[in-house]
C-alpha atoms as a PDB file:
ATOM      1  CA  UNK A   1       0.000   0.000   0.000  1.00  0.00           C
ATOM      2  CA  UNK A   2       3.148   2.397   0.554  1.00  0.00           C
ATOM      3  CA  UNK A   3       3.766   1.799  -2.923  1.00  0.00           C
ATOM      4  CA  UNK A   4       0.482   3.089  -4.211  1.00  0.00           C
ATOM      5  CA  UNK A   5       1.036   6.098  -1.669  1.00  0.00           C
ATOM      6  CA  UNK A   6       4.142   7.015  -3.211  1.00  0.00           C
ATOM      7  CA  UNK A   7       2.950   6.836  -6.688  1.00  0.00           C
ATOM      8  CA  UNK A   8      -0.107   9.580  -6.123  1.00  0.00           C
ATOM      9  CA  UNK A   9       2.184  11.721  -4.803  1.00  0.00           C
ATOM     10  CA  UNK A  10       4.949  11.720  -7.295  1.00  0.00           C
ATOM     11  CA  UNK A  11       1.524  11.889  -9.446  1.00  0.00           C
ATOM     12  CA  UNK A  12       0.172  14.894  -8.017  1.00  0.00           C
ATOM     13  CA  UNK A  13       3.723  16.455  -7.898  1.00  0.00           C
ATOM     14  CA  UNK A  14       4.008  16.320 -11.841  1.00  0.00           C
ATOM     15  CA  UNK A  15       0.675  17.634 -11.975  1.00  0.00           C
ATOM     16  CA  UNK A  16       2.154  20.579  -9.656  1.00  0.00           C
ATOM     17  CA  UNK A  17       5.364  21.087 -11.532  1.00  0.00           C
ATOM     18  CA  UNK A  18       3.392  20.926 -14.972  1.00  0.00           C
ATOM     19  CA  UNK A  19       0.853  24.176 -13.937  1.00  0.00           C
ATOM     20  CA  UNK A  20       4.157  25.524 -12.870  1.00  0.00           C
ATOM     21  CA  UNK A  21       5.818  24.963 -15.752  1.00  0.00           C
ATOM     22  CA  UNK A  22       2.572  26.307 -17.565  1.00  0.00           C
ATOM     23  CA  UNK A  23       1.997  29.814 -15.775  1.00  0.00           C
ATOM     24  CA  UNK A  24       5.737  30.422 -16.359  1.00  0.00           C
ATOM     25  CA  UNK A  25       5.082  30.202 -20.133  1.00  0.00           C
ATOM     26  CA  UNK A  26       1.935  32.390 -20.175  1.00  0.00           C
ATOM     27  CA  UNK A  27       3.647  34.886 -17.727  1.00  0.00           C
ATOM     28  CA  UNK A  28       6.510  34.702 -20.100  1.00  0.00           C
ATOM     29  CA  UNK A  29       4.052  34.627 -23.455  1.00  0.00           C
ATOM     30  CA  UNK A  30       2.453  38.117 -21.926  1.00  0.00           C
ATOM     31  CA  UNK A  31       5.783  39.725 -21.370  1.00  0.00           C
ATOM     32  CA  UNK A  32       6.294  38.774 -25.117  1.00  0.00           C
ATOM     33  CA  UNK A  33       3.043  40.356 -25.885  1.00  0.00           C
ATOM     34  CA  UNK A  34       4.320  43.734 -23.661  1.00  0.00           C
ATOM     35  CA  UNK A  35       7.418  43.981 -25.390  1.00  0.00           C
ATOM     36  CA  UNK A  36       6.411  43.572 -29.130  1.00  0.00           C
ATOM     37  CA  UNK A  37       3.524  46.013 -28.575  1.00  0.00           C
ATOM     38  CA  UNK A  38       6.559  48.772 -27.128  1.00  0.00           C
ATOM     39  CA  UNK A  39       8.467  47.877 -30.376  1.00  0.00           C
ATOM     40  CA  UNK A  40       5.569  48.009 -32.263  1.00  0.00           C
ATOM     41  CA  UNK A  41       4.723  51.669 -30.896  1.00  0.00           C
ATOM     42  CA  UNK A  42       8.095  53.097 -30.895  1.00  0.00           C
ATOM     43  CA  UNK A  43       8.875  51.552 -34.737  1.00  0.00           C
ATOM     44  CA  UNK A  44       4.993  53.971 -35.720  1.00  0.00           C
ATOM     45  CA  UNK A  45       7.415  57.222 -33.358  1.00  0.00           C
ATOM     46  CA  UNK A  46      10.490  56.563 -35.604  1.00  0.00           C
ATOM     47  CA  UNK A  47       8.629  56.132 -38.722  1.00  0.00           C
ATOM     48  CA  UNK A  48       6.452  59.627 -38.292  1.00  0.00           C
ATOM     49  CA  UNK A  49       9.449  61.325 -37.369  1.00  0.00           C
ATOM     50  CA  UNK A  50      11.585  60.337 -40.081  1.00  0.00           C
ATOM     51  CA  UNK A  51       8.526  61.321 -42.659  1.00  0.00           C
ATOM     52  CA  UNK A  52       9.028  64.520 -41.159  1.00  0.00           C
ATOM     53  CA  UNK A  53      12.794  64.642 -41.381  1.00  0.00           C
ATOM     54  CA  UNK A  54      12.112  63.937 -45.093  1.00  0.00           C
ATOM     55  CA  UNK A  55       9.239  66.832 -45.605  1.00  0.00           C
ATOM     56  CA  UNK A  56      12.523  69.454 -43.849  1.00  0.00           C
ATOM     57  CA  UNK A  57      14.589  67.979 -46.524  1.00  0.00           C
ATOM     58  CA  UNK A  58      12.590  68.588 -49.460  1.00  0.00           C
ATOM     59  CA  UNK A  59      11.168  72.341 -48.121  1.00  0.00           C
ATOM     60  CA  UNK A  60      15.202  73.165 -47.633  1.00  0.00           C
ATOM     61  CA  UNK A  61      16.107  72.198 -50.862  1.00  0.00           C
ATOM     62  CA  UNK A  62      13.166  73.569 -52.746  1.00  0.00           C
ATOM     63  CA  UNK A  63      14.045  77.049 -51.134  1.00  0.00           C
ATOM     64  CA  UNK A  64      17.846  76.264 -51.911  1.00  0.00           C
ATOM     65  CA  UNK A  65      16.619  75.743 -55.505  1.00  0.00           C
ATOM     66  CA  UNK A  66      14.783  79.088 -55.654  1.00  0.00           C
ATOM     67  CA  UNK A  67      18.208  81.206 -54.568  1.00  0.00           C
ATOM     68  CA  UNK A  68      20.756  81.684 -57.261  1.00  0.00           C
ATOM     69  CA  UNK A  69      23.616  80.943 -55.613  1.00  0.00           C
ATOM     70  CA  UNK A  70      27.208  82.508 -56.871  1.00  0.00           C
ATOM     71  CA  UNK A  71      29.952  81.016 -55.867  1.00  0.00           C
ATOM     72  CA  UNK A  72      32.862  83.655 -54.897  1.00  0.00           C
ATOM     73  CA  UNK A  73      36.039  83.881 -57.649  1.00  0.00           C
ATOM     74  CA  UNK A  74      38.788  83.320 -54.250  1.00  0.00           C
ATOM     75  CA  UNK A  75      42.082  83.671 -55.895  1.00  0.00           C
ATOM     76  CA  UNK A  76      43.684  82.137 -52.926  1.00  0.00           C
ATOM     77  CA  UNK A  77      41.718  79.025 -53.097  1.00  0.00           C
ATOM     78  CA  UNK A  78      42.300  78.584 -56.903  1.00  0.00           C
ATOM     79  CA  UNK A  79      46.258  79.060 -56.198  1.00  0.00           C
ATOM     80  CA  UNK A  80      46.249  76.378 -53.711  1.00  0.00           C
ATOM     81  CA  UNK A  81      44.667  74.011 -56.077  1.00  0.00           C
ATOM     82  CA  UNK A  82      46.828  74.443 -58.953  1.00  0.00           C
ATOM     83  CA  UNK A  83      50.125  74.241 -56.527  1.00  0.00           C
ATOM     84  CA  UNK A  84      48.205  70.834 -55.739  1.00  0.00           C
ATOM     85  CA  UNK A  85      47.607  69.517 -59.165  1.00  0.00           C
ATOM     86  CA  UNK A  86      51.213  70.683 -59.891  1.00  0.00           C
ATOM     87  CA  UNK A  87      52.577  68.395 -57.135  1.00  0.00           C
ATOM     88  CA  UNK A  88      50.448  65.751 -58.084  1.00  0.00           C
ATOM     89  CA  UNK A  89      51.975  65.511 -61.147  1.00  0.00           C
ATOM     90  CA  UNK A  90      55.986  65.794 -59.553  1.00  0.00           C
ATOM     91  CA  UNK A  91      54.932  62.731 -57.341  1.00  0.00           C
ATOM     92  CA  UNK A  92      53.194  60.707 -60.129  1.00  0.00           C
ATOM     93  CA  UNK A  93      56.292  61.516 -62.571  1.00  0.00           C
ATOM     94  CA  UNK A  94      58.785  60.150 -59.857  1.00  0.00           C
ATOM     95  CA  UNK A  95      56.589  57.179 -59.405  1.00  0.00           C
ATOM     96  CA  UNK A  96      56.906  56.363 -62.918  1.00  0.00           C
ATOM     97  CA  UNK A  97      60.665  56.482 -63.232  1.00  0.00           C
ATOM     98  CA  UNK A  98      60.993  54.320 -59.885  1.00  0.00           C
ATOM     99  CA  UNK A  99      58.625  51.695 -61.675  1.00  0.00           C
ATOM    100  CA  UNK A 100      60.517  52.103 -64.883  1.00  0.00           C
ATOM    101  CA  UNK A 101      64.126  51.314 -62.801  1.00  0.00           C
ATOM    102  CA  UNK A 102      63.053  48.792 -61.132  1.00  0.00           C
ATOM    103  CA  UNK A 103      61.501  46.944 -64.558  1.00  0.00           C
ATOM    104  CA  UNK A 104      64.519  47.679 -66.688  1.00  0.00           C
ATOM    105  CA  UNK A 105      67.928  45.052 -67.416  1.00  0.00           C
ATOM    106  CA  UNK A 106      69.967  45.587 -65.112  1.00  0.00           C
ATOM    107  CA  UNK A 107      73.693  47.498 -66.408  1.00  0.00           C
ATOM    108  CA  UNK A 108      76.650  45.279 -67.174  1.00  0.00           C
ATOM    109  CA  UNK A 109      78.638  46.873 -63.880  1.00  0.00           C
ATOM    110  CA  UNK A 110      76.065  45.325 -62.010  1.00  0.00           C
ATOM    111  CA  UNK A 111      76.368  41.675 -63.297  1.00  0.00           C
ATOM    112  CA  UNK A 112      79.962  41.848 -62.455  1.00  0.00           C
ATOM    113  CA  UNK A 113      79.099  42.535 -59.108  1.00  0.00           C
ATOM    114  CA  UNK A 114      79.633  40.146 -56.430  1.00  0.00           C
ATOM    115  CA  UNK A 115      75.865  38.454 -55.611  1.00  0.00           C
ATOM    116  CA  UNK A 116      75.181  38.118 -51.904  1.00  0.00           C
ATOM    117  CA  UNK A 117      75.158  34.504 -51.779  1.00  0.00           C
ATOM    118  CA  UNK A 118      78.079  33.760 -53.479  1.00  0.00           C
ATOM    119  CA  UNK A 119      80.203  35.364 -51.190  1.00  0.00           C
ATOM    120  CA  UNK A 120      79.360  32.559 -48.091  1.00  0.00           C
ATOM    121  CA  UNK A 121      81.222  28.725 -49.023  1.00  0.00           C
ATOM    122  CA  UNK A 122      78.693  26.819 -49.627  1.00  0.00           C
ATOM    123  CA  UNK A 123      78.025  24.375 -46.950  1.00  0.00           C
ATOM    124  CA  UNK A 124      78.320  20.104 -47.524  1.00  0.00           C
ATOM    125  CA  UNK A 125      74.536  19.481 -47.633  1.00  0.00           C
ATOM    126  CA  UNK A 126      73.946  22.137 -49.896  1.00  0.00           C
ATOM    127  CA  UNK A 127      74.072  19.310 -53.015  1.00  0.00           C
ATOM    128  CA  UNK A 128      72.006  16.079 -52.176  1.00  0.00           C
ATOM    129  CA  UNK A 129      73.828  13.347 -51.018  1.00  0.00           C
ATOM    130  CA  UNK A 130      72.364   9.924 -51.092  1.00  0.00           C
ATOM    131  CA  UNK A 131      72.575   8.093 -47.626  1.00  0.00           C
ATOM    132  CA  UNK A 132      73.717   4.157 -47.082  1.00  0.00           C
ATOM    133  CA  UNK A 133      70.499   2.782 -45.290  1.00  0.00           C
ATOM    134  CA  UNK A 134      70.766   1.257 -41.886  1.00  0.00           C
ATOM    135  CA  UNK A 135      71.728  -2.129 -41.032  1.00  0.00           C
ATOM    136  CA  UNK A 136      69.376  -3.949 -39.704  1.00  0.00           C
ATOM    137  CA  UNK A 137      69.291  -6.403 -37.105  1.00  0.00           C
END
C-alpha cells in the first residue's frame, strides 16, 4: 500500500510542476506580448518622425533651388589648387621612373658585381647526397 502512496504523490507532484511549468510560459508569453507592442509603438514614433525629417529635406532644398547661388572667384583658393595639381603631377612623374628602374635590365657593372650569396662557401649538404640505409638487425 506504501507503494500506491508514493505513486499519487509523485503523481500529483508532476501535476504541480506541470501548472508551474505552464503559468511560467503564459507569464513569459504576456511579457512577449508587452514587449512587441513597445516595439511596435516606438517603430509607428520613428517612422512619423523620419517622414518629417524627409518633408525638412525637401522644403530646404526647394528654397535652396529658388536662390541663385554665386559662388565667390577666391584667388587664394584657386592658387592652392593648382600648386596641388602641380605636385600631383611631380609625385606621379617620380613614381613612374621608380617603376621604370626597377623593370629595366639591369647594367653590365652590375652583373659583375659580387651576388650576396656567393660570397658565403657553400656548406656540404647544400648538393644532395644519397645516404647508405641502416643495417638492420
Amino acid at each position: 500500500m506504501k507503494k500506491k502512496k508514493e505513486k499519487t504523490i509523485s503523481h500529483e507532484e508532476k501535476s504541480h510542476s506541470e501548472k508551474n511549468k505552464n503559468d511560467l510560459l503564459i507569464e513569459n508569453f504576456i511579457a512577449l506580448q508587452n514587449v512587441l507592442t513597445m516595439l511596435a509603438t516606438n517603430l509607428d514614433k520613428l517612422n512619423s518622425q523620419t517622414s518629417s525629417l524627409l518633408n525638412l529635406f525637401e522644403s530646404s532644398a526647394k528654397e535652396l533651388a529658388k536662390q541663385e547661388f554665386k559662388m565667390p572667384n577666391n584667388e587664394n583658393v584657386l592658387k592652392k589648387i593648382n600648386e596641388l595639381f602641380e605636385q600631383n603631377k611631380t609625385i606621379a612623374k617620380g613614381m613612374t621612373l621608380l617603376y621604370e628602374s626597377q623593370n629595366s635590365p639591369k647594367n653590365p657593372e652590375s652583373e659583375n658585381e659580387i651576388k650576396p650569396e656567393e660570397q658565403y662557401q657553400k656548406s656540404i649538404f647544400s648538393t644532395p647526397q644519397k645516404f647508405n640505409p641502416l643495417p638492420r638487425r
